[in-house]
Protein backbone atom coordinates (compact mmCIF):
# COMPACT_ATOMS: atom_id res chain seq x y z
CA UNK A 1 -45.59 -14.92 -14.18
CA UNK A 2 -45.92 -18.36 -15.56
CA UNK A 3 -45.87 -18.40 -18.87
CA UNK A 4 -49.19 -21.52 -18.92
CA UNK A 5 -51.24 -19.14 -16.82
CA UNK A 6 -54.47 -18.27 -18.85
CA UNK A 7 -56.42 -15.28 -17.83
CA UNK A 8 -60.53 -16.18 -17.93
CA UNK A 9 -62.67 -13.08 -18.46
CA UNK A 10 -65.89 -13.59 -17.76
CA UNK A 11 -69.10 -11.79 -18.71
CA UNK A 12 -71.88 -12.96 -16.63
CA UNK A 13 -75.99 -12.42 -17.21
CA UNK A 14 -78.78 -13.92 -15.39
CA UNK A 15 -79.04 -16.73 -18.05
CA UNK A 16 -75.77 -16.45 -19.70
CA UNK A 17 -71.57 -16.27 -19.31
CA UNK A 18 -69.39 -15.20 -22.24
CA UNK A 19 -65.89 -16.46 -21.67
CA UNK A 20 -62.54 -15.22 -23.27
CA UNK A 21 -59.27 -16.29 -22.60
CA UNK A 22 -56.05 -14.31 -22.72
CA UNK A 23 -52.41 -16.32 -22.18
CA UNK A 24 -49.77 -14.85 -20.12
CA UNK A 25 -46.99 -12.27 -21.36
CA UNK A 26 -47.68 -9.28 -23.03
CA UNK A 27 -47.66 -10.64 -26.90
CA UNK A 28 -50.03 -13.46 -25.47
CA UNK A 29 -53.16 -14.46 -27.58
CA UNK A 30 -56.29 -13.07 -26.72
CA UNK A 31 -59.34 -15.14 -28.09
CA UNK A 32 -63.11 -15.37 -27.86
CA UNK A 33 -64.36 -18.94 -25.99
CA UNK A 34 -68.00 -18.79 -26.78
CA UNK A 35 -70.96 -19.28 -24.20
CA UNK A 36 -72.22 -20.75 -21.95
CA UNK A 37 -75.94 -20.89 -19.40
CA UNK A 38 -75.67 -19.34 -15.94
CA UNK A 39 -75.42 -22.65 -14.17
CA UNK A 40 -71.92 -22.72 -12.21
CA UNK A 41 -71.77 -26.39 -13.66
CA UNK A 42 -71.42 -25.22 -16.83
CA UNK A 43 -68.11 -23.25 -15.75
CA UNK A 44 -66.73 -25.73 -14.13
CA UNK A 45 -66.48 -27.99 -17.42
CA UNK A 46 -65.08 -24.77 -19.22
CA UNK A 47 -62.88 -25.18 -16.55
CA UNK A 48 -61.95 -28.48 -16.31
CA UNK A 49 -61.14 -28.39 -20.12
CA UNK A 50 -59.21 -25.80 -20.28
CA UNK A 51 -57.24 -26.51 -17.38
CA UNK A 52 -56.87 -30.00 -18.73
CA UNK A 53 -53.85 -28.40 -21.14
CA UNK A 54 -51.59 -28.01 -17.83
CA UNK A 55 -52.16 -24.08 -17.91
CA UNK A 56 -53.07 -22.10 -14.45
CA UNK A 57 -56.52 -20.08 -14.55
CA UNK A 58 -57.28 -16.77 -13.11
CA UNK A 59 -61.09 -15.73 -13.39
CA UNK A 60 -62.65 -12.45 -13.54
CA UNK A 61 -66.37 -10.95 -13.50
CA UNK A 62 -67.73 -7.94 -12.95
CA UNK A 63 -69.66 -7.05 -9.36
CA UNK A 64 -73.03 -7.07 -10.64
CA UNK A 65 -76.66 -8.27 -9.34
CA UNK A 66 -75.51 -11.91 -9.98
CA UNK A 67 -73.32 -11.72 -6.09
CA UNK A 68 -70.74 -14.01 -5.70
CA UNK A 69 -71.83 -16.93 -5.85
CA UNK A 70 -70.01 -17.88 -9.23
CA UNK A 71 -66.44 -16.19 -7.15
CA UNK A 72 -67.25 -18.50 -4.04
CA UNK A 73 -67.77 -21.65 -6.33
CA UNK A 74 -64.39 -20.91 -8.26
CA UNK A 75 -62.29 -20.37 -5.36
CA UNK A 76 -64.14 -23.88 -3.20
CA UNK A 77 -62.42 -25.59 -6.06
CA UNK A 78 -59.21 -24.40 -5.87
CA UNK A 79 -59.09 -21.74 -9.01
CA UNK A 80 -57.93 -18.10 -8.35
CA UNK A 81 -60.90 -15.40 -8.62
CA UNK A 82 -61.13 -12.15 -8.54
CA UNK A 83 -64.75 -9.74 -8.72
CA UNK A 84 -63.75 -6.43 -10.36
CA UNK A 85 -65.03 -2.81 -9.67
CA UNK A 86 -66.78 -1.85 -12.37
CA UNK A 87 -66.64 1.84 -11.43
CA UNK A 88 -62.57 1.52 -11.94
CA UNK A 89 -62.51 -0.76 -15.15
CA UNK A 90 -60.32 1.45 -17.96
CA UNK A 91 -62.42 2.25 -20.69
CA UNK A 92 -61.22 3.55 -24.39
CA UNK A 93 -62.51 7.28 -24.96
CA UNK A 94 -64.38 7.07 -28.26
CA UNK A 95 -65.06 2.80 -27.87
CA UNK A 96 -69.02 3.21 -28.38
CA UNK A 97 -69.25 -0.60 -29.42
CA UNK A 98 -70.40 -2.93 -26.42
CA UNK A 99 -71.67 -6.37 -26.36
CA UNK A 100 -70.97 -9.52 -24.59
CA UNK A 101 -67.77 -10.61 -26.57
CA UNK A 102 -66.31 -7.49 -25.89
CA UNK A 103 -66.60 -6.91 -22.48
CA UNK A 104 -65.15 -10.51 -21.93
CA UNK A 105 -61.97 -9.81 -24.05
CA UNK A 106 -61.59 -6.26 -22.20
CA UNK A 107 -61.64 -8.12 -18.54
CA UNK A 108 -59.58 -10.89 -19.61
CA UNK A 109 -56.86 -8.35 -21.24
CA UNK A 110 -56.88 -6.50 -18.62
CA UNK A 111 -56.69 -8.99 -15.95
CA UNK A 112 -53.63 -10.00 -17.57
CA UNK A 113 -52.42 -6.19 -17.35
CA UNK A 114 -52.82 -6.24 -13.72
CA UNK A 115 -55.38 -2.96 -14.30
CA UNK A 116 -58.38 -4.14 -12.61
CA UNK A 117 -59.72 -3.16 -8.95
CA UNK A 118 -61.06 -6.68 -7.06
CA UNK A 119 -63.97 -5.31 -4.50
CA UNK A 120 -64.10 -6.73 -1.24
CA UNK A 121 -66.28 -10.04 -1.47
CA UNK A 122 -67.83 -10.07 1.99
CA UNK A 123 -68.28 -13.75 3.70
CA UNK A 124 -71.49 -15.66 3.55
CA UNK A 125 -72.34 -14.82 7.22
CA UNK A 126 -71.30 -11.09 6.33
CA UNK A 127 -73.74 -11.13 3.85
CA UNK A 128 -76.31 -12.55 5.25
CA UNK A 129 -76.41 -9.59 7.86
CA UNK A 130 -75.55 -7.24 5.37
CA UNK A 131 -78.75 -8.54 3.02
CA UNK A 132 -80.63 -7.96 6.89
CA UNK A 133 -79.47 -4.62 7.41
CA UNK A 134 -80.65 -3.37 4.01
CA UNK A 135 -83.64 -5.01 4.19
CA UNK A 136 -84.56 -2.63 7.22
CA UNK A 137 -83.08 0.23 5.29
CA UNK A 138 -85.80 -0.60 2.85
CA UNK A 139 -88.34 -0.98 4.84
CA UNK A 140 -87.55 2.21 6.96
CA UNK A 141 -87.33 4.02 3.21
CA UNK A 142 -90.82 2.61 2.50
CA UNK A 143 -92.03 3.87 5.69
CA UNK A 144 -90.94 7.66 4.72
CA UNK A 145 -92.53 7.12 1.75
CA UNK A 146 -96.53 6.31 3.06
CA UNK A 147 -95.61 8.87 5.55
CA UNK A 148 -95.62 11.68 3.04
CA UNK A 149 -98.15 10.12 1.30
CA UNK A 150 -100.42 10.24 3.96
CA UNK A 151 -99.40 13.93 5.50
CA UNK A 152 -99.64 14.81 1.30
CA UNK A 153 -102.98 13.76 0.94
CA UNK A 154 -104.27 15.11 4.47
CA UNK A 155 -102.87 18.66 3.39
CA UNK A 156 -104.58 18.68 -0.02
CA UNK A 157 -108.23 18.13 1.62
CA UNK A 158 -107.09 21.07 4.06
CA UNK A 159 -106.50 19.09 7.18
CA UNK A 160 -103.39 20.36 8.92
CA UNK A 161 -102.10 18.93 12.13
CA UNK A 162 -101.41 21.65 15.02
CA UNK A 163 -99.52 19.59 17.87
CA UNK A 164 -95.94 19.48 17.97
CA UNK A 165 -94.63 16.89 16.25
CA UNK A 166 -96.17 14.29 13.77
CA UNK A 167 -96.93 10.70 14.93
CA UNK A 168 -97.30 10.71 18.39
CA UNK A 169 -100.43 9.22 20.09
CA UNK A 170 -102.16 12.89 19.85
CA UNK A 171 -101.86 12.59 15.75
CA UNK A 172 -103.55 9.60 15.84
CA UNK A 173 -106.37 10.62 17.67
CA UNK A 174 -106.66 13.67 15.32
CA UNK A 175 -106.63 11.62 11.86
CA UNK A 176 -109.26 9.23 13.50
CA UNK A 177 -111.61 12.11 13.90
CA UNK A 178 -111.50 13.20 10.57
CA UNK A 179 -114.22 12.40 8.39
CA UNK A 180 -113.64 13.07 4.83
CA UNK A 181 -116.53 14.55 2.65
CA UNK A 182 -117.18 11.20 0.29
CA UNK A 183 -116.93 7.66 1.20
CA UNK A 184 -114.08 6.95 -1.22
CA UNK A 185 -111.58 9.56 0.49
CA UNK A 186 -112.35 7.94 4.08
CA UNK A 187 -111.73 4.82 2.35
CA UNK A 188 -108.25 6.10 0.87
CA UNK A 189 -107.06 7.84 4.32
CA UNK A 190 -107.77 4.71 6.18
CA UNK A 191 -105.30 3.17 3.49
CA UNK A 192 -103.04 5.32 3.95
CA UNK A 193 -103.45 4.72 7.82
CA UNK A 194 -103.29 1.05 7.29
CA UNK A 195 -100.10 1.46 5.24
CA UNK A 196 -97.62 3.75 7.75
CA UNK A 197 -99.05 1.40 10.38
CA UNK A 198 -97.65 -1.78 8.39
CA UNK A 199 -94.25 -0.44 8.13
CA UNK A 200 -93.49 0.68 11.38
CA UNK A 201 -94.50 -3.26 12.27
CA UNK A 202 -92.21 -3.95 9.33
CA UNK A 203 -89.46 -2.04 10.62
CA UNK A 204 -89.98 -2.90 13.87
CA UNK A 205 -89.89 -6.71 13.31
CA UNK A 206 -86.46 -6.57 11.25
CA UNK A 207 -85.13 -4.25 14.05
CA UNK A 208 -85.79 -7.04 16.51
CA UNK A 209 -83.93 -9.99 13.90
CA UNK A 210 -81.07 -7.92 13.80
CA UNK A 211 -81.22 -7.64 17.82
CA UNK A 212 -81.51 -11.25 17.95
CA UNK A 213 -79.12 -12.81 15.69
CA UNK A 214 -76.05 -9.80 16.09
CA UNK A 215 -75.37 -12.09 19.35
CA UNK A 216 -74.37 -14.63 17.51
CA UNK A 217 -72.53 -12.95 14.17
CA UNK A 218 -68.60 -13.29 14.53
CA UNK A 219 -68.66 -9.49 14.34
CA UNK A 220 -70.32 -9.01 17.68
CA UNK A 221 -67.94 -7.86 19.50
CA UNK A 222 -66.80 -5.03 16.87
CA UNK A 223 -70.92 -4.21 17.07
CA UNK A 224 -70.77 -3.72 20.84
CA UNK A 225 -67.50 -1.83 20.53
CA UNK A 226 -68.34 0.81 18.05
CA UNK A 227 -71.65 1.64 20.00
CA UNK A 228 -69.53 3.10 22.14
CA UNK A 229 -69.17 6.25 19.79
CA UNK A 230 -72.23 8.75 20.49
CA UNK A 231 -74.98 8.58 17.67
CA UNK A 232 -73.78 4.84 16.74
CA UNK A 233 -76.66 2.96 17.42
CA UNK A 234 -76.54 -0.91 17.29
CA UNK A 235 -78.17 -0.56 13.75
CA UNK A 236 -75.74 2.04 13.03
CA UNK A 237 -72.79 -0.10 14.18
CA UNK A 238 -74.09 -3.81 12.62
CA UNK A 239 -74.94 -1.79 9.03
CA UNK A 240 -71.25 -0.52 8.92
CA UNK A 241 -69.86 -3.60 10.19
CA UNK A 242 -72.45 -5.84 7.54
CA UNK A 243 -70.79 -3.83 4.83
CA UNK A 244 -67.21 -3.57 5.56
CA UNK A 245 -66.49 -6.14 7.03
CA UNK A 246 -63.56 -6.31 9.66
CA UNK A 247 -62.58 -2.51 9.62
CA UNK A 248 -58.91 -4.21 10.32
CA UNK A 249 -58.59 -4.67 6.31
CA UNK A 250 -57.76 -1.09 6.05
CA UNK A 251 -54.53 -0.46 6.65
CA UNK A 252 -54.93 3.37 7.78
CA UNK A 253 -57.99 5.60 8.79
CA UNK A 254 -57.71 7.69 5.66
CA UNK A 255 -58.42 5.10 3.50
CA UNK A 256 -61.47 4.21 4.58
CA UNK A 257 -62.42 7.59 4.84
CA UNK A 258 -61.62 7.62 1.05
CA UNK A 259 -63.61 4.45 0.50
CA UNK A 260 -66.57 5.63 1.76
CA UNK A 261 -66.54 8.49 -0.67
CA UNK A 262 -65.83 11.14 2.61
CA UNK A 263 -63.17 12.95 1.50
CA UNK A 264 -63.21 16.59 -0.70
CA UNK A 265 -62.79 16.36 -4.07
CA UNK A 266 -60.34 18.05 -5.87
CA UNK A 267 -59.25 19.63 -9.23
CA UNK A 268 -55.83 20.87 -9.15
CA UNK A 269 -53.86 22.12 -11.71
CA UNK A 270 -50.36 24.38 -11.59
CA UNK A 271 -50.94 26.57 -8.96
CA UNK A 272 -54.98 26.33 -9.05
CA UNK A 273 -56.21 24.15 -6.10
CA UNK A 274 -59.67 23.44 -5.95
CA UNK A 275 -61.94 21.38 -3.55
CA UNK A 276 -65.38 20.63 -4.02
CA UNK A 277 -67.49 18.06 -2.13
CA UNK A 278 -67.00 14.84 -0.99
CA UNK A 279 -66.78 12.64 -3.68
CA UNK A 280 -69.61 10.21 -2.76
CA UNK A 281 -67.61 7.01 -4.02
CA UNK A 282 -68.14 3.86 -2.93
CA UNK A 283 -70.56 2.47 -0.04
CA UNK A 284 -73.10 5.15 0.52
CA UNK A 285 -75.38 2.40 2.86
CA UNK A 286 -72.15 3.28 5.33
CA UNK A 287 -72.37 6.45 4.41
CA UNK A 288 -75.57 7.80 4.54
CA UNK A 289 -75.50 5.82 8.25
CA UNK A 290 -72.50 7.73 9.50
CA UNK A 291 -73.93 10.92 7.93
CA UNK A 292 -76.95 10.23 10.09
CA UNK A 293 -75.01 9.79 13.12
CA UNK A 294 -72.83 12.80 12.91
CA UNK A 295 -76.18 15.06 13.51
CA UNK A 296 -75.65 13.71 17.31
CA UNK A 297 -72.44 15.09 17.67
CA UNK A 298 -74.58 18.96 17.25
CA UNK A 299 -75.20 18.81 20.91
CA UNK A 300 -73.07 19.40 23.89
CA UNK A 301 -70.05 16.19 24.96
CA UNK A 302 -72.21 14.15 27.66
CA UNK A 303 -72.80 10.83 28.31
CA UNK A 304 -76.38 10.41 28.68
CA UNK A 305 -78.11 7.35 30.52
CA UNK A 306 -78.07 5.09 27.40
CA UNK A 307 -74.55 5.53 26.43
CA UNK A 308 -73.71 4.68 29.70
CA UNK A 309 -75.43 1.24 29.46
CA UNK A 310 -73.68 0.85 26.24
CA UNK A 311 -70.79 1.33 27.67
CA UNK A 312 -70.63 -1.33 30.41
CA UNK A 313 -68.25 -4.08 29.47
CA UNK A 314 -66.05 -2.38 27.15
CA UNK A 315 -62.15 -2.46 27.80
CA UNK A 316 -60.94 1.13 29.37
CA UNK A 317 -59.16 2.13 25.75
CA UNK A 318 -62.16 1.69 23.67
CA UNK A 319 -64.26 3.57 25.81
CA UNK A 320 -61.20 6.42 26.22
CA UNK A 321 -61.65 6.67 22.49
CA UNK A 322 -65.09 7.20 22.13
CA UNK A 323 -65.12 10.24 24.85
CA UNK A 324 -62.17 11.57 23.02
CA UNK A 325 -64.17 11.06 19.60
CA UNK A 326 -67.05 13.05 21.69
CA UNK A 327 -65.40 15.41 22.81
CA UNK A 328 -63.28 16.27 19.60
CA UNK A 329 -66.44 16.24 17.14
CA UNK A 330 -69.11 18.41 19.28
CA UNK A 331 -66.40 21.15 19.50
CA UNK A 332 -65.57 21.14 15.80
CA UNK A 333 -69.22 20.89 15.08
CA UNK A 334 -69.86 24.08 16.98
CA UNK A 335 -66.42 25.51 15.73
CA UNK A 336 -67.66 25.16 11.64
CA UNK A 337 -71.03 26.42 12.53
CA UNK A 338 -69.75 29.33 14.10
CA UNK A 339 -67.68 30.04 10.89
CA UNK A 340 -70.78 30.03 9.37
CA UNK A 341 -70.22 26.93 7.08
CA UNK A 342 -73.34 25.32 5.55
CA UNK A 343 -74.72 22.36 7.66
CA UNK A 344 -74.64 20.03 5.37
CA UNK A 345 -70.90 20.39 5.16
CA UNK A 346 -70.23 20.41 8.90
CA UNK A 347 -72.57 17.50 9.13
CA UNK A 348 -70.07 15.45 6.47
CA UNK A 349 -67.02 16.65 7.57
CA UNK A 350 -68.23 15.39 11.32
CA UNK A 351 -68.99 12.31 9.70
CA UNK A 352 -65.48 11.63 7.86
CA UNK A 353 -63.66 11.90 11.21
CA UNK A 354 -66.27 9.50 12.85
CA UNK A 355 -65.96 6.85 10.52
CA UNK A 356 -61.62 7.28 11.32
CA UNK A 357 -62.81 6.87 15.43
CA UNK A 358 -65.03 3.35 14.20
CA UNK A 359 -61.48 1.89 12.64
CA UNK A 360 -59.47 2.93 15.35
CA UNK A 361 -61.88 1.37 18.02
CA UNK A 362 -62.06 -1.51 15.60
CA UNK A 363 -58.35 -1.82 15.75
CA UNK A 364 -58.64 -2.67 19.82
CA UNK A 365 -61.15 -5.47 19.47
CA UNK A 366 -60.57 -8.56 17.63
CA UNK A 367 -63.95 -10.72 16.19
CA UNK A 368 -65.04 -14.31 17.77
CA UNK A 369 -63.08 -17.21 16.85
């Protein structure tokens, strides 16, 4: 390592960036900057003036609501950036003292160290569908929510729906012939009405941007590809893709198994070996989508009408993978049933070895130039 490099740790806020500085080699001085506003102009001078003393700078922040923007504007001009984990920054058992200062003297130490974690900073078209496809996971999360609120208020006046299932055309036509004893509770069910109604619009409408503009997105052809795979629909496929990025960047299946937080946890110790539940680290938006789309994999291997039409295009090994992925996962989803193994746990399990079938599909196609 050089010994002019200076290691910039930087603690960023909506209105404010502490800055420390740390100089190479393990004996190197670590010192408190000062401050500066959130403008990226204002780091650039920091910049420029320290770099004006011939010495190489490394930056480092924290992932935090701020994005990347600050990482994006360091790197256009040339400096070397990383965004840490916070999650995996060391911290001192006992240290109960935090503030600004600190926290910009910890990152710039331990940049220097080498003990940080960078997360993946996605690209600006990445994020932009990424910022798309959690948009509709919003809205689709506010939609359950005046769902309940409407069956919940229904069920405490005593009205109970009979028909099969919830929604259809049939429930409709049963909530519009209720009439509610007093003028304000018609007024709140028809609220209630209004508000499921707005949400499926809502839903629908940001399930048709992500339709339209996938096309175009330089992952399209890894979206097309991992629809393929039974249950992985194309919001499944653009919402892993929007958050991972090229699946490529991993250089074995395990890992990003183990990145998505898929994988038992253990506590062993001597001859003691125990395993408890997945350990729920890092992207649960991927996640909580694969966990959805392992419930498909419940039912018999087939390949019904719709998979068919997905499948239409794809090259020969792609689509060999996904009816071995089929095939594999519905018999080990019946298998850990029959063993009697909570649902919940099959379910998971089903979904760690589908997100290992998404890389290895990803690993046949290659993105738009």
């Amino acid at each position: 390592m050089k010994k002019n490099t200076i290691f910039v740790g930087l603690d960023v806020h909506k209105n404010s960036i502490t800055i420390a500085l740390a100089d190479a080699g393990r004996d190197g001085d670590v010192r408190y900057y000062g401050g500066v506003d959130g403008e990226l102009e204002s780091v650039h001078n920091v910049a420029r003036k320290v770099q004006s003393t011939g010495a190489t700078l490394r930056f480092v922040y924290e992932a935090g609501p701020c994005g990347y923007g600050l990482y994006r504007s360091l790197t256009n001009k040339g400096f070397d950036c990383i965004v840490a984990a916070p999650s995996k920054i060391p911290r001192k058992s006992g240290d109960r003292i935090k503030n600004d200062r600190r926290d910009a003297l910890t990152l710039a130490r331990l940049h220097r160290a080498g003990e940080l974690t960078p997360v993946y900073v996605p690209t600006e078209e990445d994020e932009a569908m990424r910022d798309l496809t959690r948009g509709r996971e919003d809205a689709a999360k506010a939609l359950r929510v005046a769902r309940q609120h409407l069956l919940a208020f229904l069920l405490r006046h005593g009205h109970r729906y009979s028909g099969k299932t919830c929604w259809s055309k049939a429930f409709w036509n049963w909530i519009a012939d209720i009439k509610m004893p007093h003028r304000a509770q018609q007024i709140m069910l028809q609220e209630y009405v209004h508000a499921v109604h707005e949400q499926v619009e809502r839903v629908q409408r940001l399930t048709d941007q992500i339709r339209e503009l996938v096309p175009q997105w330089q992952l399209a052809p890894m979206v097309k590809a991992l629809q393929a795979l039974r249950g992985v629909s194309l919001i499944v496929a653009s919402t892993i893709l929007a958050e991972l990025g090229e699946l490529t960047r991993f250089p074995k299946a395990k890992q990003l198994m183990a990145y998505l937080g898929l994988v038992p946890s253990e506590q062993s110790s001597g001859e003691s070996n125990r395993r408890g539940g997945i350990t729920k680290t890092g992207n649960g938006h991927v996640r909580r989508a694969l966990t959805e789309a392992a419930h498909a994999y419940s039912h018999p291997a087939r390949e019904s009408r719709a998979l068919l039409k997905r499948l239409e295009g794809l090259p020969q090994r792609v689509q060999q993978t996904a009816w071995k992925a089929q095939v594999r996962l519905c018999a080990r989803f019946r298998r850990l049933m029959a063993k009697g193994k909570p649902r919940n746990a099959v379910v998971s399990a089903t979904a760690r070895e589908l997100a290992a079938f998404t890389w290895a599909i990803a690993q046949e196609i290659q993105p738009k130039s």
